[in-house]
Protein backbone atom coordinates (compact mmCIF):
# COMPACT_ATOMS: atom_id res chain seq x y z
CA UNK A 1 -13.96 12.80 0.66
CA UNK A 2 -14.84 12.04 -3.09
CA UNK A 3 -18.48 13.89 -2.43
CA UNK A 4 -16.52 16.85 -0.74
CA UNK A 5 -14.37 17.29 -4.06
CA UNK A 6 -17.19 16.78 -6.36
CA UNK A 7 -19.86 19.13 -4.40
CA UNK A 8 -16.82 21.75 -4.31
CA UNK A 9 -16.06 21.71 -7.77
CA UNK A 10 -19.77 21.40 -8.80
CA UNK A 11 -20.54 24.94 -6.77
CA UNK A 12 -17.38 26.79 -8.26
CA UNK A 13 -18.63 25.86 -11.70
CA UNK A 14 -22.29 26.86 -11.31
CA UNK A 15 -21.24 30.06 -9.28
CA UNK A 16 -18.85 31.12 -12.01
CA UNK A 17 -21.26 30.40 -14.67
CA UNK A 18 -24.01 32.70 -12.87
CA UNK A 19 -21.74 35.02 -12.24
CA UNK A 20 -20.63 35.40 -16.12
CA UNK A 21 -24.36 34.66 -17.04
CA UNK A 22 -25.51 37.11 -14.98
CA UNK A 23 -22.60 39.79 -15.80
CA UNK A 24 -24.50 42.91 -14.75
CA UNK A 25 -25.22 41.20 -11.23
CA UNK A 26 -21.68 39.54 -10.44
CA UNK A 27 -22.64 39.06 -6.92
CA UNK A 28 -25.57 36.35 -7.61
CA UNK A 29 -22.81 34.14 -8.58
CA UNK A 30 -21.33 33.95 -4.59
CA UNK A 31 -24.82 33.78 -3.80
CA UNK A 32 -26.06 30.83 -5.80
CA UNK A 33 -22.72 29.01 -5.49
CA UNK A 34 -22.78 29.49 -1.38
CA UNK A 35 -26.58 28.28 -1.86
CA UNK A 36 -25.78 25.18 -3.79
CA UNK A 37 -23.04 24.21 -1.39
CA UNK A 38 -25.33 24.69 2.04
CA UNK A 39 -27.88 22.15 -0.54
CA UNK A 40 -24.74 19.86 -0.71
CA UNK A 41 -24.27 19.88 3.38
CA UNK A 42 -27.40 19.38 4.20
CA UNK A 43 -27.84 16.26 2.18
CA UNK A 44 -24.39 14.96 3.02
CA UNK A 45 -25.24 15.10 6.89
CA UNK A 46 -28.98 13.50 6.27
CA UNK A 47 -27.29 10.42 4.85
CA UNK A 48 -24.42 10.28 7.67
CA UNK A 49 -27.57 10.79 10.06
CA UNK A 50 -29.39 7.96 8.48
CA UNK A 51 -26.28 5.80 8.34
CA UNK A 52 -26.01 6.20 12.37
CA UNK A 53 -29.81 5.31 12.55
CA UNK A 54 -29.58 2.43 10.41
CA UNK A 55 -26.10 0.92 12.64
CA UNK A 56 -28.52 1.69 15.92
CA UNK A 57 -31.11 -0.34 14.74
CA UNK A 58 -28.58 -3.34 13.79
C-alpha cells in the first residue's frame, strides 16, 4: 500500500509540474502524469508476478 501512496503522489507532482512547465499545453500534464502512473503498474504487477514465480518454484 506504501508503493500505491508513493507512485500516486509521485504522478500528481510530475503531472502538475508539466502542466505549469508546459503552461501553453496544460493538457501534457494529464498526459505525462497518466503515463507515469501506467509505468508505476506495470512494474508493480512484474514484481507481484515474479513473487508468485519465485513461491512456485519453492
Amino acid at each position: 500500500m506504501k508503493k500505491a501512496i508513493v507512485a500516486a503522489l509521485i504522478t500528481a507532482v510530475i503531472g502538475w509540474f508539466f502542466a505549469d512547465w508546459l503552461y501553453q499545453l496544460p493538457e501534457i500534464g494529464t498526459i505525462v502524469a497518466v503515463a507515469i502512473m501506467g509505468g508505476f503498474i506495470i512494474c508493480f504487477n512484474e514484481e507481484k508476478k515474479d513473487k508468485e514465480e519465485f513461491n512456485k518454484e519453492e
